[in-house]
N, C-alpha and C. Protein backbone atom coordinates (compact mmCIF):
# COMPACT_ATOMS: atom_id res chain seq x y z
N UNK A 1 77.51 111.22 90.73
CA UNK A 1 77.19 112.09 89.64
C UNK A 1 78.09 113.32 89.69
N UNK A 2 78.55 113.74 88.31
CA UNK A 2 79.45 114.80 88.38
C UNK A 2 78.71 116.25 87.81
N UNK A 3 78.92 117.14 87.95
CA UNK A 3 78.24 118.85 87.74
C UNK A 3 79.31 119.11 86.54
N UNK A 4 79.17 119.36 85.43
CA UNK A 4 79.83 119.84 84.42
C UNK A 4 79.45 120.80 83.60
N UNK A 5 80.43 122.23 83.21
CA UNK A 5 80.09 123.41 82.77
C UNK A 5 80.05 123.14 81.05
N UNK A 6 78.98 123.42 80.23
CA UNK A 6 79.58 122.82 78.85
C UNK A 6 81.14 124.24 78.59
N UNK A 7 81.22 123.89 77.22
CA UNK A 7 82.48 124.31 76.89
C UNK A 7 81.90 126.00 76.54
N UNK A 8 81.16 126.21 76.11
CA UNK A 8 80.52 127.57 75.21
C UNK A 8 78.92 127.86 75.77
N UNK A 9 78.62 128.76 75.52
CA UNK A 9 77.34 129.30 76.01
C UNK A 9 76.60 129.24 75.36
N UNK A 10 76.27 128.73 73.51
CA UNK A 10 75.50 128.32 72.94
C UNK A 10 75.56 126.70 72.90
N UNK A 11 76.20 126.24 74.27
CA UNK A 11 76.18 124.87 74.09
C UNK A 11 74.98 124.16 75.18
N UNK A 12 73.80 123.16 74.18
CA UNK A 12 72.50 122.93 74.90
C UNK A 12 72.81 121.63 75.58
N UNK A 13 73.60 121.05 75.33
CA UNK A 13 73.67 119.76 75.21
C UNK A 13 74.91 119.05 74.83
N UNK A 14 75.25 118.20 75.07
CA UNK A 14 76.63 117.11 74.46
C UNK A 14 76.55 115.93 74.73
N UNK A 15 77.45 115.17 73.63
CA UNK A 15 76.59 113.67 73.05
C UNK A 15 78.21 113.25 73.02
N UNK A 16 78.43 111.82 73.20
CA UNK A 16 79.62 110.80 73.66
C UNK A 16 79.55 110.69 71.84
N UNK A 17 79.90 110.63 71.21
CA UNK A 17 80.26 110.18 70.08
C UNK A 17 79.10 110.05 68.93
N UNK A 18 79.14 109.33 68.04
CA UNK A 18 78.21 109.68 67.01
C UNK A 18 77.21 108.52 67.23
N UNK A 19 76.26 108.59 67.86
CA UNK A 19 74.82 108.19 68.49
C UNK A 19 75.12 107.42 69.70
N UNK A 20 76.18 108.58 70.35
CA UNK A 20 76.29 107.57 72.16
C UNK A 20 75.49 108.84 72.62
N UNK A 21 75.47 108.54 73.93
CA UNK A 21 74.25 109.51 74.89
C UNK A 21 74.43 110.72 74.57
N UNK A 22 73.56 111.39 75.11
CA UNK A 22 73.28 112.97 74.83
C UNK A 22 72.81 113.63 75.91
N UNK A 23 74.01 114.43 76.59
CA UNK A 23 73.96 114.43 78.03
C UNK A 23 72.80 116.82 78.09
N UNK A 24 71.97 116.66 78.29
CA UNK A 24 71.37 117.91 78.21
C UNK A 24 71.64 118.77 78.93
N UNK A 25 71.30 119.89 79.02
CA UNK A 25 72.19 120.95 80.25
C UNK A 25 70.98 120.89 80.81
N UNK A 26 71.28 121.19 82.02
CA UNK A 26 70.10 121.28 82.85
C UNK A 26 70.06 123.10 83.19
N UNK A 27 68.13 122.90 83.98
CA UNK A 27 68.15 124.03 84.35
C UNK A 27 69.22 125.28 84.72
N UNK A 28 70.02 124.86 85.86
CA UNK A 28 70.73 125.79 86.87
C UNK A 28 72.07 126.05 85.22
N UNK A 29 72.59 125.00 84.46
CA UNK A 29 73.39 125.36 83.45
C UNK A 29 74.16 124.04 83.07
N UNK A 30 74.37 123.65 83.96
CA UNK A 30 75.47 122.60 84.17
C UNK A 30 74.60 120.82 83.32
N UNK A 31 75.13 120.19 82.92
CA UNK A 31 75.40 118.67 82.58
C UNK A 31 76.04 117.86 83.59
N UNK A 32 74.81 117.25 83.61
CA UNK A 32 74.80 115.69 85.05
C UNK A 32 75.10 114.54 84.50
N UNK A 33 76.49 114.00 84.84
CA UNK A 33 77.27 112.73 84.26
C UNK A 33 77.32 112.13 85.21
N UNK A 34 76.93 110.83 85.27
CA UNK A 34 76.96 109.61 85.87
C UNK A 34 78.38 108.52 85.29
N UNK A 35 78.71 108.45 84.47
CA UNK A 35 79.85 107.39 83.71
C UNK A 35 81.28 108.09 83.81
N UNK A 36 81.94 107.95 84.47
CA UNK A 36 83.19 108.27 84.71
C UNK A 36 84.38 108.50 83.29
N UNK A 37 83.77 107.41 82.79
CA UNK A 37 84.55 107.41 81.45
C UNK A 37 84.02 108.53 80.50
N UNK A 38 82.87 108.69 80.38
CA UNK A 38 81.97 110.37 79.41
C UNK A 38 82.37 111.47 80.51
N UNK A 39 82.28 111.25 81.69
CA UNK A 39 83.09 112.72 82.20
C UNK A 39 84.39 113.07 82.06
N UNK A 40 85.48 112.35 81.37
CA UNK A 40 86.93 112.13 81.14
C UNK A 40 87.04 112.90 79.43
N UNK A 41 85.66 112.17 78.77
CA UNK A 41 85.66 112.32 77.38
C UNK A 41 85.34 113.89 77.13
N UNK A 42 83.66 113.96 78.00
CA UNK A 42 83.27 115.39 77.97
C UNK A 42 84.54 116.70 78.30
N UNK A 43 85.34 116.34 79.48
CA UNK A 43 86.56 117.27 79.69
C UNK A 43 87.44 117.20 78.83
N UNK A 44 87.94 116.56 78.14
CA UNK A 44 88.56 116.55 76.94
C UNK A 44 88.39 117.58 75.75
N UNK A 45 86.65 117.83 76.00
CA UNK A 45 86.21 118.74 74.66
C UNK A 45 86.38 119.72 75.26
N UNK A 46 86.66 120.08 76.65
CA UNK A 46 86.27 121.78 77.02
C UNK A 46 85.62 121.57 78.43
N UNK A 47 84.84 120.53 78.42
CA UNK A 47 83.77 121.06 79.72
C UNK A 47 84.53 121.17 80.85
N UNK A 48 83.79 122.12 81.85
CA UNK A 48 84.78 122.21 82.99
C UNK A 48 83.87 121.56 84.39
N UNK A 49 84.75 121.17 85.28
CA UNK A 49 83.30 120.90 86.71
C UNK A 49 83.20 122.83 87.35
N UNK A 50 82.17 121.64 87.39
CA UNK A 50 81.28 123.34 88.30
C UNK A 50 81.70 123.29 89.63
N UNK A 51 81.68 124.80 90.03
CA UNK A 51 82.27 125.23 91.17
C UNK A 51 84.07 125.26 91.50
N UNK A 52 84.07 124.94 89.68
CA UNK A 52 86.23 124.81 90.02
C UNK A 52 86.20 126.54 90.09
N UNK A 53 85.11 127.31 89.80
CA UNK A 53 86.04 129.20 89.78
C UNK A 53 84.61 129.76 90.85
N UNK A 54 86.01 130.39 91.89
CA UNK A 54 84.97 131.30 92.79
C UNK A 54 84.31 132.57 92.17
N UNK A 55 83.55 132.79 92.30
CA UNK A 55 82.43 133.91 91.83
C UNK A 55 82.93 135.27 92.96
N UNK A 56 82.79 136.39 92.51
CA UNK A 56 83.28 137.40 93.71
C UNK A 56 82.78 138.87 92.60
N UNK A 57 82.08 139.55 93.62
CA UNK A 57 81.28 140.44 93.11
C UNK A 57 81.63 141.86 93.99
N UNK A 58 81.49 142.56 92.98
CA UNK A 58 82.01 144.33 93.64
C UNK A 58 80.84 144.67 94.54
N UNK A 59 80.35 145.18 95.16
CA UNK A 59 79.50 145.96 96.02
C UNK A 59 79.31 147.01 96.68
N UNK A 60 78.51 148.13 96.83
CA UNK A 60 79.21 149.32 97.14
C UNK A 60 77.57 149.34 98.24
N UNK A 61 78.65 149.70 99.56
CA UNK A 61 78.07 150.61 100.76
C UNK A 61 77.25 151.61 100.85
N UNK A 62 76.40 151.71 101.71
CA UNK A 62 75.63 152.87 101.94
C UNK A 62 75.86 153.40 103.32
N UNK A 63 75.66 154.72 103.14
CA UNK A 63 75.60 155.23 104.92
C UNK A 63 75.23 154.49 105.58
N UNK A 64 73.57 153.89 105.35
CA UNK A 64 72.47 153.34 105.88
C UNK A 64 72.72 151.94 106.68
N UNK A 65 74.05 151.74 105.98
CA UNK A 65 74.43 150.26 106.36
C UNK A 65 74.19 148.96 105.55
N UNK A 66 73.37 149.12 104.39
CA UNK A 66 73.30 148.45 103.03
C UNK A 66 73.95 148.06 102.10
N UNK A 67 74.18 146.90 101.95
CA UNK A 67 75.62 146.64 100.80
C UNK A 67 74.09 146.33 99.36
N UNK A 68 74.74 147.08 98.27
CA UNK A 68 74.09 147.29 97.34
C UNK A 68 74.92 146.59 95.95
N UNK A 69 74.89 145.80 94.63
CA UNK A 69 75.42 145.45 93.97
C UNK A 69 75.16 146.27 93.19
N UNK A 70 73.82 147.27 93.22
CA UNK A 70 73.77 148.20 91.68
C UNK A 70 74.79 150.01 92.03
N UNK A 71 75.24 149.74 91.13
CA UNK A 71 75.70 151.54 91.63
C UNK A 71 75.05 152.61 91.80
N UNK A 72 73.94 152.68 91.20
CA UNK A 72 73.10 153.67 91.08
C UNK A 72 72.36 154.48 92.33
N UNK A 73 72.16 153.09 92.84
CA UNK A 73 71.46 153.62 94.48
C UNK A 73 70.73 152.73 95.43
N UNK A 74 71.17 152.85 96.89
CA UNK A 74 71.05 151.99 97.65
C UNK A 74 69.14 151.66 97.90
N UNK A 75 68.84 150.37 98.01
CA UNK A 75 67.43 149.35 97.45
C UNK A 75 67.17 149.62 98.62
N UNK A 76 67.72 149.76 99.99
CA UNK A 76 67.06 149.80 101.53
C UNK A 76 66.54 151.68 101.47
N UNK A 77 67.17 152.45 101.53
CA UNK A 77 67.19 153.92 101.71
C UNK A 77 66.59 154.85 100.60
N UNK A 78 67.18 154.61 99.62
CA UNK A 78 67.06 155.10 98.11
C UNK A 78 68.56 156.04 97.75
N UNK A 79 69.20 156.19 98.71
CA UNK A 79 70.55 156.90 99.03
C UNK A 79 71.02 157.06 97.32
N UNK A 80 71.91 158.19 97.63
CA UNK A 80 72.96 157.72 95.98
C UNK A 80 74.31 158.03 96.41
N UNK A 81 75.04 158.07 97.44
CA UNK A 81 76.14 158.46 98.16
C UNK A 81 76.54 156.87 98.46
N UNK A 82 77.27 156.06 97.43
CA UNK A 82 77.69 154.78 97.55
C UNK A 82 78.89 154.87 97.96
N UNK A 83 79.62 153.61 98.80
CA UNK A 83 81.05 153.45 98.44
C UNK A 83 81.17 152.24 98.49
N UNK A 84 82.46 152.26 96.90
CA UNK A 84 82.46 150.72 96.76
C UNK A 84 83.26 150.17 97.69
N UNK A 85 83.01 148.57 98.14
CA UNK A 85 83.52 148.04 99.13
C UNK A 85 84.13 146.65 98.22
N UNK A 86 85.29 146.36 98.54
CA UNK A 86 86.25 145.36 97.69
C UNK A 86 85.57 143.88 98.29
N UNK A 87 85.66 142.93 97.75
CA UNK A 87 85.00 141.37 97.77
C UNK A 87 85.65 140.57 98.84
């Protein structure tokens, strides 16, 4: 089974042709293809596999020793003396 991203973010669902399967997004986001040949077709329109782009997120330090993702202020301490720390 393959993990596939649809093409657009108002996309619920995608269908092999005009009344072939109708593959649904699932919970987590992604479309679960089993047929090698509809995962060839589906990439064709756009879809991408999941996990082809690393995710990497800013984070900023606290005195305290807390890596915090909000800027505002550190969730362990309540600190507001952040520094951002690179990914």
């Amino acid at each position: 089974m393959t993990r596939l991203l649809p093409p657009g973010t108002g996309c619920r669902e995608m269908q092999i042709g005009e009344g072939g399967p109708v593959y649904p997004q699932q919970r987590d986001g992604t479309i679960h293809v089993e047929n090698k040949r509809h995962e060839r077709l589906l990439r064709q329109v756009g879809a991408t596999p999941a996990g082809m782009f690393a995710h990497s997120a800013r984070g900023w330090r606290c005195p305290c020793g807390h890596l915090s993702y909000f800027r505002a202020r550190c969730g362990r301490c309540g600190g507001t003396d952040l520094e951002e720390e690179s990914p």
